[in-house]
Protein backbone atom coordinates (compact mmCIF):
# COMPACT_ATOMS: atom_id res chain seq x y z
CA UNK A 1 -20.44 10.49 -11.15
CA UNK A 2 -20.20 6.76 -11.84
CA UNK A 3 -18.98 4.72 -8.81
CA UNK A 4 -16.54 2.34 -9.37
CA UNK A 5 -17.29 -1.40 -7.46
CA UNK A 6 -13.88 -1.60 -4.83
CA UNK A 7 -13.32 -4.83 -5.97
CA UNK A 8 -12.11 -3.56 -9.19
CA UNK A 9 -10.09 -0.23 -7.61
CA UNK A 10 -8.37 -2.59 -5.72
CA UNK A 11 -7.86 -5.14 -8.48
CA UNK A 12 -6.45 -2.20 -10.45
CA UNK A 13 -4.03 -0.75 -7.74
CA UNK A 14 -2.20 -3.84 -7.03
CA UNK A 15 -1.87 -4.77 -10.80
CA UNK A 16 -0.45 -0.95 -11.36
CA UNK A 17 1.89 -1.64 -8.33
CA UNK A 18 3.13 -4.27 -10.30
CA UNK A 19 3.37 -2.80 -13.23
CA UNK A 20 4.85 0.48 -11.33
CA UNK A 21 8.15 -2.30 -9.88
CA UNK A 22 8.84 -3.53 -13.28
CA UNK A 23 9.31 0.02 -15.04
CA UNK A 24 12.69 1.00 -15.16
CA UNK A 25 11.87 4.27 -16.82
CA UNK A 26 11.35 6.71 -14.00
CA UNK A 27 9.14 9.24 -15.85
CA UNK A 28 6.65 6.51 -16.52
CA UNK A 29 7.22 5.22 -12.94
CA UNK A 30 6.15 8.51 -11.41
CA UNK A 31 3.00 8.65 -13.89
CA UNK A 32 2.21 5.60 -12.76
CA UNK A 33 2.38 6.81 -9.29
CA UNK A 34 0.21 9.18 -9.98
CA UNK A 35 -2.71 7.37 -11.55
CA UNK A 36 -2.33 4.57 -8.29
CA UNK A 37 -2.52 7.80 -5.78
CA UNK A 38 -6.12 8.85 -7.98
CA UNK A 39 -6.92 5.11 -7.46
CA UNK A 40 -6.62 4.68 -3.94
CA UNK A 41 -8.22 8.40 -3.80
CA UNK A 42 -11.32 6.67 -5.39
CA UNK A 43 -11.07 3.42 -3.55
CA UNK A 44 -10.90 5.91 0.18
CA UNK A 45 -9.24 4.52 3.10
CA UNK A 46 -11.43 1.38 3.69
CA UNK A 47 -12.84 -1.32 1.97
CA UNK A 48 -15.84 -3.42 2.68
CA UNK A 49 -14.51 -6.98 3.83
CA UNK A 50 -16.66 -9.04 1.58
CA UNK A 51 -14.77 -7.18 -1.38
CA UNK A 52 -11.81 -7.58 0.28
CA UNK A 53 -11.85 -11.68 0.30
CA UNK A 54 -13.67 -11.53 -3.05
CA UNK A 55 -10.09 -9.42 -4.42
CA UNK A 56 -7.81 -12.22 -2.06
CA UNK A 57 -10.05 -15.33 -3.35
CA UNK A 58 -10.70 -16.01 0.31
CA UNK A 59 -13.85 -16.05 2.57
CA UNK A 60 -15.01 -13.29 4.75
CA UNK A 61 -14.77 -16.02 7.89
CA UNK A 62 -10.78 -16.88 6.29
CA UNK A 63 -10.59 -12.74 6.25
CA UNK A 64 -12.08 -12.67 9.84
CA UNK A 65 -8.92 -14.79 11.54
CA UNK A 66 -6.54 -12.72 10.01
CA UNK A 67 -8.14 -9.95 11.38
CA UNK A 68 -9.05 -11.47 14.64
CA UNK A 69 -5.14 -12.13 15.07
CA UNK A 70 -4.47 -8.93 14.24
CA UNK A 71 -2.64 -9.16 10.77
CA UNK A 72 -5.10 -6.70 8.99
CA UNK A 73 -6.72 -3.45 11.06
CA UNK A 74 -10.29 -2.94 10.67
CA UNK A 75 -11.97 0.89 10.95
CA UNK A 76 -14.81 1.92 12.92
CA UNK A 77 -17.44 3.64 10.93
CA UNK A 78 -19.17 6.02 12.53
CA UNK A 79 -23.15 5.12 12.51
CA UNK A 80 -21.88 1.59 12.11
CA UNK A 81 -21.50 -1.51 13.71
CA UNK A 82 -19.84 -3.08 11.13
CA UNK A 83 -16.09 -2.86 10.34
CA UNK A 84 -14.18 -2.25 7.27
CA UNK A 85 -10.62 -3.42 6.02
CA UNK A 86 -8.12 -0.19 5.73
CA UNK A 87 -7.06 -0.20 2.73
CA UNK A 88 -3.40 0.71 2.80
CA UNK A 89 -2.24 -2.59 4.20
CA UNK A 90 -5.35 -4.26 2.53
CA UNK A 91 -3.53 -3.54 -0.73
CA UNK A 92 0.11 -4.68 0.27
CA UNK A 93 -1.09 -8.17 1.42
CA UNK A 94 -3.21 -8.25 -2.09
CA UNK A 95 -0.28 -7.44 -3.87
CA UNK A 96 1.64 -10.18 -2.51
CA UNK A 97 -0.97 -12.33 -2.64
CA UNK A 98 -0.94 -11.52 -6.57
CA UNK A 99 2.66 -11.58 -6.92
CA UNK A 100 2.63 -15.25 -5.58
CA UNK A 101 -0.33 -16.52 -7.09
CA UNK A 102 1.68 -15.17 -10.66
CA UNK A 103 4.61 -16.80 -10.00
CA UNK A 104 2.61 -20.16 -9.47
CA UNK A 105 3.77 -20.37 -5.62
CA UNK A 106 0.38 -20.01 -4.25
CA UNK A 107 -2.59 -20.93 -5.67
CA UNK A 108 -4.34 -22.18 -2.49
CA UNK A 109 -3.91 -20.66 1.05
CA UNK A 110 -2.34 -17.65 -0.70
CA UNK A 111 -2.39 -15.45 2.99
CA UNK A 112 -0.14 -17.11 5.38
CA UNK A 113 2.82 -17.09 2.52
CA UNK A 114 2.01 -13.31 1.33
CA UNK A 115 1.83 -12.29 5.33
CA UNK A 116 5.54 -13.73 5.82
CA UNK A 117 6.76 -12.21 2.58
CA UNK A 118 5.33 -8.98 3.97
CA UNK A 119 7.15 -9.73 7.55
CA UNK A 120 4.23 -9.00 9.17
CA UNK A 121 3.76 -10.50 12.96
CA UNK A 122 0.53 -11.38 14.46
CA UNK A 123 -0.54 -8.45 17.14
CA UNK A 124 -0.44 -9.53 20.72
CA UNK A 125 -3.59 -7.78 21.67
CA UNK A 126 -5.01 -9.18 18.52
CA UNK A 127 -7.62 -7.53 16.92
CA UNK A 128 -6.82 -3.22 15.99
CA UNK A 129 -9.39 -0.97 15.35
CA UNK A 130 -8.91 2.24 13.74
CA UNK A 131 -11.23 4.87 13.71
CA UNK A 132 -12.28 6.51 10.18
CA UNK A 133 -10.27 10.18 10.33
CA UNK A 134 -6.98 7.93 11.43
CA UNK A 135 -7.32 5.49 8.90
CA UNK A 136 -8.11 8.73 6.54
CA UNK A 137 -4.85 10.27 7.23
CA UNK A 138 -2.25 10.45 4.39
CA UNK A 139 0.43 7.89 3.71
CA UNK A 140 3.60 7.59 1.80
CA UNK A 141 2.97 7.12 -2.32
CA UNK A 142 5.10 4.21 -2.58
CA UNK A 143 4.74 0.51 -1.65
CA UNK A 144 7.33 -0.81 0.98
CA UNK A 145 7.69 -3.49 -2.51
CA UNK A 146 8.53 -0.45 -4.74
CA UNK A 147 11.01 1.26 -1.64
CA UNK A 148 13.26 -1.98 -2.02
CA UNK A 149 13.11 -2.25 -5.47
CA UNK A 150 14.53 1.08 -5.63
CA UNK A 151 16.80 0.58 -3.26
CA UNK A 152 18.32 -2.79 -4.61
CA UNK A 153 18.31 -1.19 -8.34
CA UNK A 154 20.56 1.73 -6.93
CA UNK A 155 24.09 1.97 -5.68
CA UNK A 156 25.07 3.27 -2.45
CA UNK A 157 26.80 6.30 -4.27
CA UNK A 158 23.32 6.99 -6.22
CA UNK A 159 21.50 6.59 -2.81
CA UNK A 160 24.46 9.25 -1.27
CA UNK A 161 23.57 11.83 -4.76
CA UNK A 162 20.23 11.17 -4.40
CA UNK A 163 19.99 12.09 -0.40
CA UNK A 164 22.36 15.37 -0.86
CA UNK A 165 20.04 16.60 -3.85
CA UNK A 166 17.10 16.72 -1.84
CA UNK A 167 19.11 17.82 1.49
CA UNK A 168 20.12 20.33 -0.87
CA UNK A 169 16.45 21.40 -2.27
CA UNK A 170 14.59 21.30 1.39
CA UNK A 171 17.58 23.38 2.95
CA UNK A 172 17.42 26.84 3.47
CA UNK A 173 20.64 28.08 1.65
CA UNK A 174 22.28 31.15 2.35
CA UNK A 175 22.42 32.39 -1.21
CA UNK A 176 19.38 33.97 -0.70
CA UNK A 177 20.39 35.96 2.24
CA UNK A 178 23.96 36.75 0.43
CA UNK A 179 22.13 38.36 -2.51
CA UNK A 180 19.91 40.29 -0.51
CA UNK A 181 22.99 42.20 0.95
């Protein structure tokens, strides 16, 4: 099996997350979905940090403060005393750090303007450390960009439909239990 460099997965994720937020057409939105999940499948729940700044355009010492303040968790690996970035919220600051480097807002110092578009707060303990089978663990398909997307491209009442269809599908119904009488 041919291993693809991180650098590139990553690359790749966050320009399909892009691409993913501008499709209106939801079929191609949820195929999209599905290539980004085999993606960040390959790409595992870490990444090295020197790919990491290499895919924000940033040093591994820049990297290192943002870590240090506790922006970005790290994960133990076992065997290791080095740390990797987890990848999940690796790829959300990349993505914003694409997004504003695209729209020509940030060409320099792209972090500190992607990390309050992302909301994110510094952690008072600083530093987190994850270890491997947490960071591991699954996580929701979509971006937080692509949740509010949605949500601002829907109306309440399609928001209301939507929740009652799948209250509806994940409900035990009594139809069953009628018929069986």
């Amino acid at each position: 099996m041919v291993r693809i460099d991180p650098t590139d997965l990553a690359t790749s994720v966050v320009q399909l997350r892009e691409a993913i937020v501008k499709t209106r057409d939801h079929s191609v939105r949820a195929s999209l979905r599905d290539v980004e999940v085999r993606l960040r499948g390959a790409l595992g729940p870490t990444i090295p940090k020197k790919k990491a700044a290499a895919v924000l355009g940033i040093s591994v010492t820049a990297l290192d403060r943002w870590v240090d303040r506790g922006f970005l968790p790290v994960v133990e690996r076992p065997g290791s005393s080095r740390h990797e970035l987890e990848a999940r919220p690796f790829l959300d600051l990349a993505g914003q750090v694409h997004r504003l480097r695209t729209d020509g807002v940030a060409t320099r110092a792209p972090i500190a303007p992607a990390v309050g578009r992302l909301g994110w707060r510094p952690r008072p303990g600083g530093r987190r450390v994850l270890r491997l089978d947490v960071a591991a663990l699954p996580r929701p398909n979509i971006s937080e960009e692509e949740l509010v997307a949605n949500f601002r491209s829907t109306t309440p009442a399609e928001r209301v439909r939507e929740a009652a269809e799948l209250s509806r599908l994940f409900t035990p119904s009594s139809h069953g239990r009628e018929l069986a009488r």
